[in-house]
C-alpha atoms as a PDB file:
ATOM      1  CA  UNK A   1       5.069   9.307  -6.479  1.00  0.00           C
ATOM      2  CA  UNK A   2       2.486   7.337  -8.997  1.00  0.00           C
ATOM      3  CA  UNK A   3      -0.079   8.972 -10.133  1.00  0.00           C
ATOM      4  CA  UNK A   4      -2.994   6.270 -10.411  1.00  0.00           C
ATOM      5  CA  UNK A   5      -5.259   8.277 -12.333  1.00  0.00           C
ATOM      6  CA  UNK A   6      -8.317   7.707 -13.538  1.00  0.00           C
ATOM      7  CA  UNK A   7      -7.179   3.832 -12.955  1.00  0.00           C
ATOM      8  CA  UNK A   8      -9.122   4.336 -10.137  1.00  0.00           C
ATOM      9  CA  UNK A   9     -12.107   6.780  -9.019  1.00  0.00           C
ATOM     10  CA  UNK A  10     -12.742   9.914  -7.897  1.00  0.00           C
ATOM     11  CA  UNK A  11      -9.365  10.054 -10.632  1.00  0.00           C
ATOM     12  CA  UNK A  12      -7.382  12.456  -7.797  1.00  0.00           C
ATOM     13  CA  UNK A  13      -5.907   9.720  -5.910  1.00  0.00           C
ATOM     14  CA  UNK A  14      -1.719   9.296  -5.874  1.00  0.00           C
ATOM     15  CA  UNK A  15       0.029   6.348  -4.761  1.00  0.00           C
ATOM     16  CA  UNK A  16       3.389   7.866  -2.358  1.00  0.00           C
ATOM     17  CA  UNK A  17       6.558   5.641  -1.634  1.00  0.00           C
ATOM     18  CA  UNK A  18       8.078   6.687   1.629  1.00  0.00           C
ATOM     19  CA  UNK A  19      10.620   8.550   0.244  1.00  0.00           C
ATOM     20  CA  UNK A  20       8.333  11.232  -1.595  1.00  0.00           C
ATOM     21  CA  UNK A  21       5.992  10.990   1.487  1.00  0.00           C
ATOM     22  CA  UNK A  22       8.627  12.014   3.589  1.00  0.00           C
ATOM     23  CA  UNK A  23       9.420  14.975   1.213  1.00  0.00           C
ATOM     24  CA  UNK A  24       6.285  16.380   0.873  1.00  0.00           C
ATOM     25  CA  UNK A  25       5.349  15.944   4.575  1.00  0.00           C
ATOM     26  CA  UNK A  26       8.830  17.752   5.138  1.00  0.00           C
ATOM     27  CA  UNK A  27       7.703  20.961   3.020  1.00  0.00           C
ATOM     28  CA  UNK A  28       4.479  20.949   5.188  1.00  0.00           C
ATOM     29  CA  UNK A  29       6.090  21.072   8.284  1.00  0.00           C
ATOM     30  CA  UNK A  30       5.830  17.411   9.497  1.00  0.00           C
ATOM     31  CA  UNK A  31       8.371  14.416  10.539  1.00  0.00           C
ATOM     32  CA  UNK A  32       7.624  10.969   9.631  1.00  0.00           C
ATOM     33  CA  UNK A  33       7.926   8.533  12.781  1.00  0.00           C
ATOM     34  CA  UNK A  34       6.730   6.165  12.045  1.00  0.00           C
ATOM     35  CA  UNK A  35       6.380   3.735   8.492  1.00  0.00           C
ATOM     36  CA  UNK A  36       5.167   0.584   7.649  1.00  0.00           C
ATOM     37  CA  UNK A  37       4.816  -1.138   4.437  1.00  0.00           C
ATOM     38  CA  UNK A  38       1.910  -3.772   4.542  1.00  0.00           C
ATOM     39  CA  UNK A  39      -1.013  -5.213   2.866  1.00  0.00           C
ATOM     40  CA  UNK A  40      -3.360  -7.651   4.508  1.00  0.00           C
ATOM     41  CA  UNK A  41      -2.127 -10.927   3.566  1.00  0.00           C
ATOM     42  CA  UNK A  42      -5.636 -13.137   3.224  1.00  0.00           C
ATOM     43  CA  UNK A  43      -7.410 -12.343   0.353  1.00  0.00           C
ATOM     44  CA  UNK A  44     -11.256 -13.857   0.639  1.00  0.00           C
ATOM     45  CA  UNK A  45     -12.650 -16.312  -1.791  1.00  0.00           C
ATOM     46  CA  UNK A  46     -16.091 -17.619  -2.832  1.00  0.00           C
ATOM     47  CA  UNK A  47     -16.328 -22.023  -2.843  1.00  0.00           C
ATOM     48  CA  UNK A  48     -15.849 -22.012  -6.772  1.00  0.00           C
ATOM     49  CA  UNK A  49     -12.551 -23.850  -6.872  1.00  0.00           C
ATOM     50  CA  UNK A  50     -10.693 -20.909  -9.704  1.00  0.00           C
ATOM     51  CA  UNK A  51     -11.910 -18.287  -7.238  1.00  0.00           C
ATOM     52  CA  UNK A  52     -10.375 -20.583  -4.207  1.00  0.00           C
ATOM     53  CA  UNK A  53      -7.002 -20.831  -6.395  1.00  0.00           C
ATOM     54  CA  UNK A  54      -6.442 -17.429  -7.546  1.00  0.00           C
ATOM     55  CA  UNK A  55      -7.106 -16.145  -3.449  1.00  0.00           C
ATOM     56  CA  UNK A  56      -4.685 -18.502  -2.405  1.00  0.00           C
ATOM     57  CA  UNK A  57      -1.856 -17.268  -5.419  1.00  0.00           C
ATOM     58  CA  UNK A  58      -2.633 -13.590  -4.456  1.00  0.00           C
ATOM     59  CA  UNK A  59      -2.358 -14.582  -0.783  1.00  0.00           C
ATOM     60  CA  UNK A  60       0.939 -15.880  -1.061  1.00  0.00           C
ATOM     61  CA  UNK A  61       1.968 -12.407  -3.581  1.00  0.00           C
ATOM     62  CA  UNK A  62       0.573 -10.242  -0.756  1.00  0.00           C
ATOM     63  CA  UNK A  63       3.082 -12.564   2.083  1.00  0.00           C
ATOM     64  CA  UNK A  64       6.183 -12.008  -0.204  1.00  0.00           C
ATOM     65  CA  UNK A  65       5.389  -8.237  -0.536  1.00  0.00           C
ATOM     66  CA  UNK A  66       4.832  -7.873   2.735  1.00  0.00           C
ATOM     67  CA  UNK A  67       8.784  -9.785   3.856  1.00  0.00           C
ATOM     68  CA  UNK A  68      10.592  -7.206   0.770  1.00  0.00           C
ATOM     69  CA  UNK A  69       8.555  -3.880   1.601  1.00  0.00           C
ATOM     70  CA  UNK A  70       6.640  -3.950  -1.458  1.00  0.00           C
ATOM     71  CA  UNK A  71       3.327  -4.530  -0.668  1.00  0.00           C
ATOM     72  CA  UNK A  72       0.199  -1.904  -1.573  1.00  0.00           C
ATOM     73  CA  UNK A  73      -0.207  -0.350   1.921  1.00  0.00           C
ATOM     74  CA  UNK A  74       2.058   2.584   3.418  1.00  0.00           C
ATOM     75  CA  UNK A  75       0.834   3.368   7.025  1.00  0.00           C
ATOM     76  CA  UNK A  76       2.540   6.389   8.000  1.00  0.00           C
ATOM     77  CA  UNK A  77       2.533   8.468  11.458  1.00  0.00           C
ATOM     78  CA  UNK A  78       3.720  11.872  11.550  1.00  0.00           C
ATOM     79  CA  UNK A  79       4.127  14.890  13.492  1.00  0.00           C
ATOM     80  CA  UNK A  80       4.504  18.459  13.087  1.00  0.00           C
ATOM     81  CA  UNK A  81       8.243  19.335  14.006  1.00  0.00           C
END
């Protein structure tokens, strides 16, 4: 688990890899189904040509996390078992 605070606001947020999701939906009575590791792989850009360039790097970043499994999303379903 990573613990993004106060990175980002309202400072309570934590980041979960599947494993410690899995735990911690286990102690609550739930079974993961279902898991997928993904972030959206087109990043928008304004005309300016450094804003067109650094989209297009981060684009590429967000395809090559997406193939290995380490991108930003986790999309998770559950169920109680």
């Amino acid at each position: 688990m990573l613990n993004l605070s106060p990175t980002w606001i309202p400072y309570h947020l934590y980041g979960f890899n599947p494993r410690a999701l899995r735990v911690l939906l286990h102690k609550h009575g739930f079974e993961m189904t279902s898991v997928r590791i993904y972030a959206i792989p087109t990043i928008p850009a304004t005309s300016a040509f450094e804003d067109r360039f650094n989209a297009s790097v981060a684009t590429q970043i967000c395809r090559v996390a997406n193939l290995t499994g380490t991108a930003s999303n986790l999309y998770v379903w559950a169920r109680r078992s």
